[in-house]
C-alpha atoms as a PDB file:
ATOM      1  CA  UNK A   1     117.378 163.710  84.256  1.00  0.00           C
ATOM      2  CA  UNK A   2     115.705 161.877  81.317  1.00  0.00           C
ATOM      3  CA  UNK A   3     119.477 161.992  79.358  1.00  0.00           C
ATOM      4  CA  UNK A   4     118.379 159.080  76.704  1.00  0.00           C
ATOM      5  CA  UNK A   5     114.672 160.500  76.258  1.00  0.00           C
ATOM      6  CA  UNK A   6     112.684 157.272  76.301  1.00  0.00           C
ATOM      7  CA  UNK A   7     111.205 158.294  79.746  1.00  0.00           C
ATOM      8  CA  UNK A   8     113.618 155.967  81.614  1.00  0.00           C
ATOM      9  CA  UNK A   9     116.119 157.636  84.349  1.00  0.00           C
ATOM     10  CA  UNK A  10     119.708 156.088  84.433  1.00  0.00           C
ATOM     11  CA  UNK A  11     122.526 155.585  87.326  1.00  0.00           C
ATOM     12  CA  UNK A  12     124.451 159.004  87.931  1.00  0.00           C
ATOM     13  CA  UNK A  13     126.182 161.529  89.794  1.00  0.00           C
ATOM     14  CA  UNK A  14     125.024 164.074  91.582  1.00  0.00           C
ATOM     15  CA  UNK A  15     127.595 166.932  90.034  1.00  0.00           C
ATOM     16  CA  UNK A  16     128.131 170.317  92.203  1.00  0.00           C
ATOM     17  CA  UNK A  17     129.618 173.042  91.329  1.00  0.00           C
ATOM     18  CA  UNK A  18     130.577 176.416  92.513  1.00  0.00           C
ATOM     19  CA  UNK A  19     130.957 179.520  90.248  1.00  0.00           C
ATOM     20  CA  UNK A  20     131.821 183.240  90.600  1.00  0.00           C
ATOM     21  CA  UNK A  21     130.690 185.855  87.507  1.00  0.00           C
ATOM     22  CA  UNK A  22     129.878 182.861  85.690  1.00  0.00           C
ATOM     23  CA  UNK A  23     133.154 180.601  86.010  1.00  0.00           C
ATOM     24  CA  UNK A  24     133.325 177.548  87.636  1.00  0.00           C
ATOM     25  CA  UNK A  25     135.731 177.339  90.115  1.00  0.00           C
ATOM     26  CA  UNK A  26     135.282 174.143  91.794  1.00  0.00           C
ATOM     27  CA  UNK A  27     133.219 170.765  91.347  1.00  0.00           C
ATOM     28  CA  UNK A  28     133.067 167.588  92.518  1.00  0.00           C
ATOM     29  CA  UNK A  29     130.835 164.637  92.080  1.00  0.00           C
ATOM     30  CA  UNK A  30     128.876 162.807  94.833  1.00  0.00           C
ATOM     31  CA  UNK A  31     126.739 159.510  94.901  1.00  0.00           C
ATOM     32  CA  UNK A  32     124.034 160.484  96.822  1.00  0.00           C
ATOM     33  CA  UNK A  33     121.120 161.957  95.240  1.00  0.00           C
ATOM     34  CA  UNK A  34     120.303 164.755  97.504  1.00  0.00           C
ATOM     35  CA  UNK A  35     121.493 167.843  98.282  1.00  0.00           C
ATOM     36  CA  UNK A  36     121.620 168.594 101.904  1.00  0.00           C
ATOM     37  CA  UNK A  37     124.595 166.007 102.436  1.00  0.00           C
ATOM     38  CA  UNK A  38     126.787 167.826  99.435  1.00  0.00           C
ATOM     39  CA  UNK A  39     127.619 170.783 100.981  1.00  0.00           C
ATOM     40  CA  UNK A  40     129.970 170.420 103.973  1.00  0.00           C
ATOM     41  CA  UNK A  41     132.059 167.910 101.918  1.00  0.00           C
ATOM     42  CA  UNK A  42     132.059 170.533  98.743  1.00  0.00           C
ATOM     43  CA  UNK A  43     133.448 173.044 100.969  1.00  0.00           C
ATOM     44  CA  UNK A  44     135.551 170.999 102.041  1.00  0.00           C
ATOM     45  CA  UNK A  45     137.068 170.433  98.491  1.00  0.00           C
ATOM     46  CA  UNK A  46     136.888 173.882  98.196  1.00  0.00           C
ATOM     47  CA  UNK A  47     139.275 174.415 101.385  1.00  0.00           C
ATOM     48  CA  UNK A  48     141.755 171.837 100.058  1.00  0.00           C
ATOM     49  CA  UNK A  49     141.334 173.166  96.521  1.00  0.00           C
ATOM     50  CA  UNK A  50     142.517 176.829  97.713  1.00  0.00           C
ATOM     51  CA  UNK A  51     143.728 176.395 101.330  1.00  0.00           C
ATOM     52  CA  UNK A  52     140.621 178.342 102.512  1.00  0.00           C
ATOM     53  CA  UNK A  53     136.916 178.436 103.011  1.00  0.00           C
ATOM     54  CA  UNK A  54     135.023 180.718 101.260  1.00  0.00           C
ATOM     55  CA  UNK A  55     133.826 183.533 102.855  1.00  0.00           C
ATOM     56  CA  UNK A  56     130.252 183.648 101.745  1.00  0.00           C
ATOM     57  CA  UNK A  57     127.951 180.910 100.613  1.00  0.00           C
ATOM     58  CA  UNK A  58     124.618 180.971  98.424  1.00  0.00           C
ATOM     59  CA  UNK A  59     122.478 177.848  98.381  1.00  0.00           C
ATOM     60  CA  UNK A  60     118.985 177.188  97.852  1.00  0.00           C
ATOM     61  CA  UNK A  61     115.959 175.230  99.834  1.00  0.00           C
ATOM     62  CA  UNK A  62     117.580 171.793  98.982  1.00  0.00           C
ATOM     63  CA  UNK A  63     121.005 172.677 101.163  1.00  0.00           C
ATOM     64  CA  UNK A  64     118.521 174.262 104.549  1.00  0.00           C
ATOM     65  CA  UNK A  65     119.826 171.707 107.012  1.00  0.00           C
ATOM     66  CA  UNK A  66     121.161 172.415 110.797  1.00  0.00           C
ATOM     67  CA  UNK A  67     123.945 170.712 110.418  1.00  0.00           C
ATOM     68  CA  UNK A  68     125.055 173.088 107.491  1.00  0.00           C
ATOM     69  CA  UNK A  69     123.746 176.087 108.960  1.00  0.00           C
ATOM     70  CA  UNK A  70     125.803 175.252 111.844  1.00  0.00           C
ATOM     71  CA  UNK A  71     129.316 174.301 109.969  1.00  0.00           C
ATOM     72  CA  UNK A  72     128.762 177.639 108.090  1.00  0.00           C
ATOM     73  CA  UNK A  73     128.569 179.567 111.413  1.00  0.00           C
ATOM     74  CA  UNK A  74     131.267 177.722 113.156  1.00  0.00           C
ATOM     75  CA  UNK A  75     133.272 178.531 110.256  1.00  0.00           C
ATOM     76  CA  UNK A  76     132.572 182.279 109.788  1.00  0.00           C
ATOM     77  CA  UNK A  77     131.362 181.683 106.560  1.00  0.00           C
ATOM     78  CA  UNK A  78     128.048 183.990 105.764  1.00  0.00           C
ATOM     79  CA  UNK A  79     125.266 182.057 104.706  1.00  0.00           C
ATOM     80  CA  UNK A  80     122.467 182.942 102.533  1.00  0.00           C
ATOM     81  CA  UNK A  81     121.133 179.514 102.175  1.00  0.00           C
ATOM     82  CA  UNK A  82     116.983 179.041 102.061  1.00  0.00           C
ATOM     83  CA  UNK A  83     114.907 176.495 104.170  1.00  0.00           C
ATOM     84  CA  UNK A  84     112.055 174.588 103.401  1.00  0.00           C
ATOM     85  CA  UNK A  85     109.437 176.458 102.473  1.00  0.00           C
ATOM     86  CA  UNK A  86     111.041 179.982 102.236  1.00  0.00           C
ATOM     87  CA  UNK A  87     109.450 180.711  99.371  1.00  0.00           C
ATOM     88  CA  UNK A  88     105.789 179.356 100.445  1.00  0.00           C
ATOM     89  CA  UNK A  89     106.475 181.936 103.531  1.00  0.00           C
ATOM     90  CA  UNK A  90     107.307 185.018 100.874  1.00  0.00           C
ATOM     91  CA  UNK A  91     103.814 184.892  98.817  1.00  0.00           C
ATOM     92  CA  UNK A  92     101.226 187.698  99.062  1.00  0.00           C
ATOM     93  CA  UNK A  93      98.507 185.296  99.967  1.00  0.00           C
ATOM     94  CA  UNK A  94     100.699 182.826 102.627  1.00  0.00           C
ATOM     95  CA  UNK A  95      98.799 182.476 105.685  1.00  0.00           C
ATOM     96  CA  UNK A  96     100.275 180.719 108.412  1.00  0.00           C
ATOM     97  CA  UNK A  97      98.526 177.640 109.975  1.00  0.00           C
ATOM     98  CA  UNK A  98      97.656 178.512 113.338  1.00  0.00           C
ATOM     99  CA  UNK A  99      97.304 175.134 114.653  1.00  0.00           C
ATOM    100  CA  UNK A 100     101.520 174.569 113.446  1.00  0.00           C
ATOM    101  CA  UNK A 101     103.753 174.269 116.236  1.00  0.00           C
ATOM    102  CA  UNK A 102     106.070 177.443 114.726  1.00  0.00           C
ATOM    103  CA  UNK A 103     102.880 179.159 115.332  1.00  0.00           C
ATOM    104  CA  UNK A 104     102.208 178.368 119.098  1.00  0.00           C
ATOM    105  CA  UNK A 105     103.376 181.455 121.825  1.00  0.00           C
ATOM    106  CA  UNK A 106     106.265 179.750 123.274  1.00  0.00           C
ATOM    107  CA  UNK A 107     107.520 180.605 126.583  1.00  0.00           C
ATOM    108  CA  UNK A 108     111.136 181.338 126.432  1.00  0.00           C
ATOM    109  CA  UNK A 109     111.649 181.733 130.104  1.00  0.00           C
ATOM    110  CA  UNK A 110     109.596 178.464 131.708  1.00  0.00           C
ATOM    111  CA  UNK A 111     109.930 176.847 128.752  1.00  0.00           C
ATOM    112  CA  UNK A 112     106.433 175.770 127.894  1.00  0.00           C
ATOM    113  CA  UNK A 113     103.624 176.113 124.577  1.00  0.00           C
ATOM    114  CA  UNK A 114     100.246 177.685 124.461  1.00  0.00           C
ATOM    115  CA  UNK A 115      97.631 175.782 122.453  1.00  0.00           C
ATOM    116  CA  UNK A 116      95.260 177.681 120.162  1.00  0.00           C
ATOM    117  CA  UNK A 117      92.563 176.981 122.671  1.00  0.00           C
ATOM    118  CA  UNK A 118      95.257 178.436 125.807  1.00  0.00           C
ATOM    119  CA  UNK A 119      96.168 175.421 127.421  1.00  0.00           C
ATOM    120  CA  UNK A 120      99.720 174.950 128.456  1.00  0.00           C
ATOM    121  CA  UNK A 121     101.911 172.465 126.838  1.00  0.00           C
ATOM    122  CA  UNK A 122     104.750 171.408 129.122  1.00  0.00           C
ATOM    123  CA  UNK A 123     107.705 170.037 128.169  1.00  0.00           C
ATOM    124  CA  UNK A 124     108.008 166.538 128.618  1.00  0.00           C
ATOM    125  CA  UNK A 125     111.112 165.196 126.881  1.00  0.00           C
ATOM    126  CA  UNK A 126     113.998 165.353 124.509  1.00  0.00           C
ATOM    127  CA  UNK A 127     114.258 162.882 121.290  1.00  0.00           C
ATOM    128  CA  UNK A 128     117.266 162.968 119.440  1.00  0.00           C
ATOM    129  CA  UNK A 129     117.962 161.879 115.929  1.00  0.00           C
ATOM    130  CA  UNK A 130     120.889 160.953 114.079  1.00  0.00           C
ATOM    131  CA  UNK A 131     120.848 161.991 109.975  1.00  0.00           C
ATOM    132  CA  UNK A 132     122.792 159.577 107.714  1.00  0.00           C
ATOM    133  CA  UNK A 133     125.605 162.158 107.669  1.00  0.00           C
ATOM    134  CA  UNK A 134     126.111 160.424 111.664  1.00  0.00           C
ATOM    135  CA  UNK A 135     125.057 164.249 112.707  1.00  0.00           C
ATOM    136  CA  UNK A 136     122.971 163.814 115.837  1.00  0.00           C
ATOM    137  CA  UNK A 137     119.715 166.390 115.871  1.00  0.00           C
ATOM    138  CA  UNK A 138     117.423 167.102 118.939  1.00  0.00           C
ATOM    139  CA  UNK A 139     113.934 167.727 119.237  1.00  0.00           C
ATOM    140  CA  UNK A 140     112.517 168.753 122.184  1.00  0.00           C
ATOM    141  CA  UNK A 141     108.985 167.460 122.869  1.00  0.00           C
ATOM    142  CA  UNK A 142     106.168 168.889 124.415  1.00  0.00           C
ATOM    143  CA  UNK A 143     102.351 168.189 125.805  1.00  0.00           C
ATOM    144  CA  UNK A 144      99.183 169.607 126.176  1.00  0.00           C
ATOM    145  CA  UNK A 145      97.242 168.805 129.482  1.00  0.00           C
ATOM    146  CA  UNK A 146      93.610 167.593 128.319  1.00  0.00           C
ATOM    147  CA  UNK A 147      92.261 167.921 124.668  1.00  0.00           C
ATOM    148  CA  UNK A 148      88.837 165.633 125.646  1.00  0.00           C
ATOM    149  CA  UNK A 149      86.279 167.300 124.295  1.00  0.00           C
ATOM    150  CA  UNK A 150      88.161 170.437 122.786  1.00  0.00           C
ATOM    151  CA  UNK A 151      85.926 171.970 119.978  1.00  0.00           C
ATOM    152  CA  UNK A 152      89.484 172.965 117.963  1.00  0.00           C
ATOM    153  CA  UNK A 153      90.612 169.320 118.410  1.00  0.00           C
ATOM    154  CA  UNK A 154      89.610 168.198 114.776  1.00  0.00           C
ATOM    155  CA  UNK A 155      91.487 171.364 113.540  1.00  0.00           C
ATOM    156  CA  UNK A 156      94.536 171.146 115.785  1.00  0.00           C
ATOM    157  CA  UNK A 157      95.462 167.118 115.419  1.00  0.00           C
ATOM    158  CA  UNK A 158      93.883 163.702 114.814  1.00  0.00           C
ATOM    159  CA  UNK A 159      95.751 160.794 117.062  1.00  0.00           C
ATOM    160  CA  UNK A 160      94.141 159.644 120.053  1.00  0.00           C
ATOM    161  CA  UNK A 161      95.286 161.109 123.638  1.00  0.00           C
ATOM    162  CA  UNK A 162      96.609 164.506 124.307  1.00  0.00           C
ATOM    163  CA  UNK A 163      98.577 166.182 121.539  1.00  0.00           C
ATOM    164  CA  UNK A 164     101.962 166.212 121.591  1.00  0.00           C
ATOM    165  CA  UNK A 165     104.674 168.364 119.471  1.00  0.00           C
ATOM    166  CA  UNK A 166     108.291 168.465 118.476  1.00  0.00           C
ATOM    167  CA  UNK A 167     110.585 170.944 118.022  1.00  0.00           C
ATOM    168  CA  UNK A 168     113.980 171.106 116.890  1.00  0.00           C
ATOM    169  CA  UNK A 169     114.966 175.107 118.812  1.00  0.00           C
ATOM    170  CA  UNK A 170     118.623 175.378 117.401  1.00  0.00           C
ATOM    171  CA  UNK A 171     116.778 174.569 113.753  1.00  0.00           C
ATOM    172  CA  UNK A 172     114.256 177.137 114.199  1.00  0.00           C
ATOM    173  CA  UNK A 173     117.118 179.463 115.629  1.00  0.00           C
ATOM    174  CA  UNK A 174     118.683 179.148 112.266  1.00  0.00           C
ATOM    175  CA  UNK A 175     115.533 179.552 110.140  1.00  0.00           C
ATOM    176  CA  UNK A 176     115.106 183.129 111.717  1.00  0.00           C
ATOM    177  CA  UNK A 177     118.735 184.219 111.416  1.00  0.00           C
ATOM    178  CA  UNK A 178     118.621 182.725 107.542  1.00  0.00           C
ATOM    179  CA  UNK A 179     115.145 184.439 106.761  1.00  0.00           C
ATOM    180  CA  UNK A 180     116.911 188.175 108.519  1.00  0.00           C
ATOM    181  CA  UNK A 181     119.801 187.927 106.088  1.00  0.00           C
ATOM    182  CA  UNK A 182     117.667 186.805 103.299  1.00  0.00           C
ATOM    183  CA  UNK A 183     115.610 189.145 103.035  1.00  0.00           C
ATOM    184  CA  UNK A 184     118.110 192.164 103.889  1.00  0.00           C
ATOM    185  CA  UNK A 185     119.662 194.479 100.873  1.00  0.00           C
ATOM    186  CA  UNK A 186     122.757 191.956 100.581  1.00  0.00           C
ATOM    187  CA  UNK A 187     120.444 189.044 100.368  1.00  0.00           C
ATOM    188  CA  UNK A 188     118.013 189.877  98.112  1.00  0.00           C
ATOM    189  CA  UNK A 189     120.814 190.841  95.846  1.00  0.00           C
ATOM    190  CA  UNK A 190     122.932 187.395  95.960  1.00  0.00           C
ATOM    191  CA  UNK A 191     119.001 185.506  95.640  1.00  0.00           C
ATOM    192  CA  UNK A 192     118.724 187.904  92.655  1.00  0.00           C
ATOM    193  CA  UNK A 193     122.183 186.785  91.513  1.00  0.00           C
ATOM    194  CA  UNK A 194     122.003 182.751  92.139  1.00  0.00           C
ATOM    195  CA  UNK A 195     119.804 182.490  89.133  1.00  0.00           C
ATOM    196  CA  UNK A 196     122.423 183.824  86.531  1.00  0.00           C
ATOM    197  CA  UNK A 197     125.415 182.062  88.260  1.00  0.00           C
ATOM    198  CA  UNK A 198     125.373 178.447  88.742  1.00  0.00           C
ATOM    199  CA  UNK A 199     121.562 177.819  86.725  1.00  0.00           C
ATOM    200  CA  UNK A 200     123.281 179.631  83.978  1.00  0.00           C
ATOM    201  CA  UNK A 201     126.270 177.540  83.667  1.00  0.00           C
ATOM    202  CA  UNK A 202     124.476 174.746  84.265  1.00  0.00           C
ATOM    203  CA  UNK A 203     121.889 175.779  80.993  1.00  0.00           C
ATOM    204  CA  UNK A 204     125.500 176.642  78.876  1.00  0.00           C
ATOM    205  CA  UNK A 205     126.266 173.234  79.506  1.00  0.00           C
ATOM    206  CA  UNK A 206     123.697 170.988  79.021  1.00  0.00           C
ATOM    207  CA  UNK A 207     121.799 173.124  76.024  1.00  0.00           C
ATOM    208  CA  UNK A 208     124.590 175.567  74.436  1.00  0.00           C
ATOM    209  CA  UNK A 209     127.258 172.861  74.682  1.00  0.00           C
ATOM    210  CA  UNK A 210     125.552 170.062  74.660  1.00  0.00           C
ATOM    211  CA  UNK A 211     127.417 168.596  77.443  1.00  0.00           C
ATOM    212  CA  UNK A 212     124.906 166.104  79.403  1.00  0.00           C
ATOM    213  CA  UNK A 213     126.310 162.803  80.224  1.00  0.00           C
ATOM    214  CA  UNK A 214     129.511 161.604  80.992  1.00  0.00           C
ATOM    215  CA  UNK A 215     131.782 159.636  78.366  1.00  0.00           C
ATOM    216  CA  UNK A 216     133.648 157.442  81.243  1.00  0.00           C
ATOM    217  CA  UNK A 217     132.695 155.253  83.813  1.00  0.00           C
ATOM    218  CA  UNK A 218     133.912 155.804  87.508  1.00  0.00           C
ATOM    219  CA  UNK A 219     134.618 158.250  90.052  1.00  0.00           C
ATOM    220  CA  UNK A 220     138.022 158.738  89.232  1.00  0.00           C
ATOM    221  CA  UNK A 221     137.295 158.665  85.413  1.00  0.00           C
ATOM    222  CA  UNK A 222     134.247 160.989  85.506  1.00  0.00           C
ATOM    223  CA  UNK A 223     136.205 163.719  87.540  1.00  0.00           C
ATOM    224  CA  UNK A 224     139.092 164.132  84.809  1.00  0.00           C
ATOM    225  CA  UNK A 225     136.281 164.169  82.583  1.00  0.00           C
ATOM    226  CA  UNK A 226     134.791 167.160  83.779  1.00  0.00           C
ATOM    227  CA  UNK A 227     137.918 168.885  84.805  1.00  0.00           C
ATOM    228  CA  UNK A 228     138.931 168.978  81.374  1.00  0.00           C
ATOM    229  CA  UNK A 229     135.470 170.447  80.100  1.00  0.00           C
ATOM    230  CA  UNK A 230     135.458 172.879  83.148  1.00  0.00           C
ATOM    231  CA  UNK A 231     139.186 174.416  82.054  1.00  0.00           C
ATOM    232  CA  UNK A 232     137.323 174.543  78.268  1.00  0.00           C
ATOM    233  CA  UNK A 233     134.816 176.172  78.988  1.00  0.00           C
ATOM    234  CA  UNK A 234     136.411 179.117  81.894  1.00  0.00           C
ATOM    235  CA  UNK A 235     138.838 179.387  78.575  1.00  0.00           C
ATOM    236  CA  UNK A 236     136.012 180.227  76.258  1.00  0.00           C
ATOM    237  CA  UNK A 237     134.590 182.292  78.785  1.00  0.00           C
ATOM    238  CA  UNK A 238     137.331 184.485  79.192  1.00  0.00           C
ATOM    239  CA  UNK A 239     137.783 184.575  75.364  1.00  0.00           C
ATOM    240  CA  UNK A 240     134.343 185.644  75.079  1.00  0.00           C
ATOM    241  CA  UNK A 241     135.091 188.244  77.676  1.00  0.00           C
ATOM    242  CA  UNK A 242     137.838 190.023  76.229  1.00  0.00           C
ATOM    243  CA  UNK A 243     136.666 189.929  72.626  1.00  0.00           C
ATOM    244  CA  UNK A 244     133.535 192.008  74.491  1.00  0.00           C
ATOM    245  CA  UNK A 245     136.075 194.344  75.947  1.00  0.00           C
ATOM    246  CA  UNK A 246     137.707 195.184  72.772  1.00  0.00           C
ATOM    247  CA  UNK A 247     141.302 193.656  73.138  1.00  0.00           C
ATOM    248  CA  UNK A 248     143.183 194.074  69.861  1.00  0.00           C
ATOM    249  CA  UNK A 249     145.518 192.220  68.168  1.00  0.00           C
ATOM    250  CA  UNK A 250     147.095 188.854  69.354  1.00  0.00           C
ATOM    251  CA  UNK A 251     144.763 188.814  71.881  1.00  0.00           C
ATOM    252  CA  UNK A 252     142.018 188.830  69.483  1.00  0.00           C
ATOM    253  CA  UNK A 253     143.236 186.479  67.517  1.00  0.00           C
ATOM    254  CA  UNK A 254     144.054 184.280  69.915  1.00  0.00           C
ATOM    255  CA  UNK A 255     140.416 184.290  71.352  1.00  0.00           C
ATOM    256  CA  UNK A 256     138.734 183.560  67.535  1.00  0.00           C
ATOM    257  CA  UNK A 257     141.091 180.615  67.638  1.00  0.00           C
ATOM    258  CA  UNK A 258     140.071 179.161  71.129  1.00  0.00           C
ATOM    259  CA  UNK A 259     136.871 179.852  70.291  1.00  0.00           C
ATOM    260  CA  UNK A 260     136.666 177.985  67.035  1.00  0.00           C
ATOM    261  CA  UNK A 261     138.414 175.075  68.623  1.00  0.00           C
ATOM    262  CA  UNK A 262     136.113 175.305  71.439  1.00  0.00           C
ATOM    263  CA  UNK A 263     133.177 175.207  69.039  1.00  0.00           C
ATOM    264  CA  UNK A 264     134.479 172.450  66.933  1.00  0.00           C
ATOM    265  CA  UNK A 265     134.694 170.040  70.660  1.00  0.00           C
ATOM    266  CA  UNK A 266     131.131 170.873  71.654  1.00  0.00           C
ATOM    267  CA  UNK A 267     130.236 169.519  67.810  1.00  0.00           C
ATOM    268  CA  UNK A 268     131.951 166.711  68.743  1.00  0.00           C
ATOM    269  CA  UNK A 269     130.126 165.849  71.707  1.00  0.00           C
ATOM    270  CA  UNK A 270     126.877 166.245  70.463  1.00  0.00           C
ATOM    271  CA  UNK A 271     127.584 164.004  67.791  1.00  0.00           C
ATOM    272  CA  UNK A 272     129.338 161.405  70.210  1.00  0.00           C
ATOM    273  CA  UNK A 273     125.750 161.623  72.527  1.00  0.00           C
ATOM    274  CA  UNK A 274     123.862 161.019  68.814  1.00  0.00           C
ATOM    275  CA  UNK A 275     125.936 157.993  67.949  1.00  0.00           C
ATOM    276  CA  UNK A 276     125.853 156.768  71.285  1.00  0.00           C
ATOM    277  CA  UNK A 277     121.937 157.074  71.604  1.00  0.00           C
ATOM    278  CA  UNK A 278     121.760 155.510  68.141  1.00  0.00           C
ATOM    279  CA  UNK A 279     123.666 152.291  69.525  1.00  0.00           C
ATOM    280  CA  UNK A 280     121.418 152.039  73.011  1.00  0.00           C
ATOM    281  CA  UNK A 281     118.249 152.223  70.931  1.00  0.00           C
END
């Protein structure tokens, strides 16, 4: 994110959080910019946060990998996390490419593709790959007899020889279990929901309170940093909450307070992100 507006991006964290009806309930901060490596150590915070994993998990495209897909089976946790192009596969208009391995008849029993122009494609291999997590993925890879002079060839692929093609099974396994249970009842209802739980606390944050950057330097430093904004603002939520339901009295009272405090301390970091703005430029 562009935090100091001058079109120049800056060293930071990549902050994750997890959130139920709108409150966080966990976070932690990781070095790496993408997502895919985040989420078997989050839930692991989670675990040691409340001595258990959680029993569902929403993610979107960015968290699709077979490692996670297979920690979140291993650990009974339900997953309604998308893949890489999910989305693309969901349009009116998608058309599948026909020349695309996923797109091939595969024989499940002699193991073996058919090429768009019916040739078989034995197997021929396995290559395995290790991600920088030290997870090890394999690929198995298969051939097609003789593509000289095939009039599909400059459709189907462009190296020299006979065309060869890789394919990861257990991923594509996953991809078809994660695309059933997406696009049941339950999923289409926690995809419906994703967009007002952790998006909307992340938009409360950044626009409504003004909270964008970090006032400390370091791990350690950053985390009690955010811990203290995440117990504000799960306060103010509640407050905001119970004035909505009507509570009388004390209660009330005590929610106008928290609130006013709480309104005063996002004030006060806008203006500290102002000033300190002012100073870089």
């Amino acid at each position: 994110e562009d935090a100091m507006k001058n079109g120049q991006t800056k060293p930071g964290y990549n902050l994750q959080i997890g959130t139920e009806n709108q409150f966080l309930i966990d976070f932690r901060l990781f070095p790496n910019p993408t997502d895919t490596l985040t989420l078997i150590p989050f839930f692991h915070s989670f675990q040691h946060r409340y001595n258990r994993l959680p029993a569902v998990g929403v993610a979107d495209s960015g968290y699709g990998s077979e490692e996670n897909y297979r920690f979140m089976q291993e650990n009974g946790i339900e997953a309604f996390v998308k893949y890489n192009f999910f989305h693309k596969e969901q349009r009116p208009r998608y058309t599948p490419n026909p020349f695309h391995a996923e797109s091939l008849h595969y024989n499940t029993e002699e193991d073996y593709y058919v090429c768009p122009m019916g040739q078989r494609m034995n197997r021929i291999g396995t290559r395995r790959d290790k991600t920088a997590s030290g997870y090890i993925t394999e690929s198995a890879r298969y051939k097609a007899q003789n593509c000289e002079g095939c009039p599909l060839r400059g459709s189907c692929f462009k190296a020299q020889g006979n065309r060869i093609i890789e394919v990861n099974h257990r991923l594509n396994q996953y991809k078809r279990q994660a695309r059933e249970i997406l696009l049941s009842e339950e999923g289409i209802k926690h995809r419906g929901r994703r967009c007002i739980e952790p998006e909307a606390v992340f938009g409360q944050m950044k626009y409504n309170m003004a909270y964008r950057r970090f006032r400390h330097k370091g791990e350690d430093k950053v985390t009690m940093d955010f811990a203290f904004f995440a117990i504000a603002f799960n306060i103010k939520k509640m407050c905001a909450k119970l004035l909505k339901a009507g509570k009388g009295g004390t209660a009330r009272i005590i929610c106008i307070l928290i609130r006013t405090i709480m309104t005063q301390y996002t004030r006060n970091i806008a203006a500290y992100y102002q000033i300190s703005e002012k100073r870089v430029a």
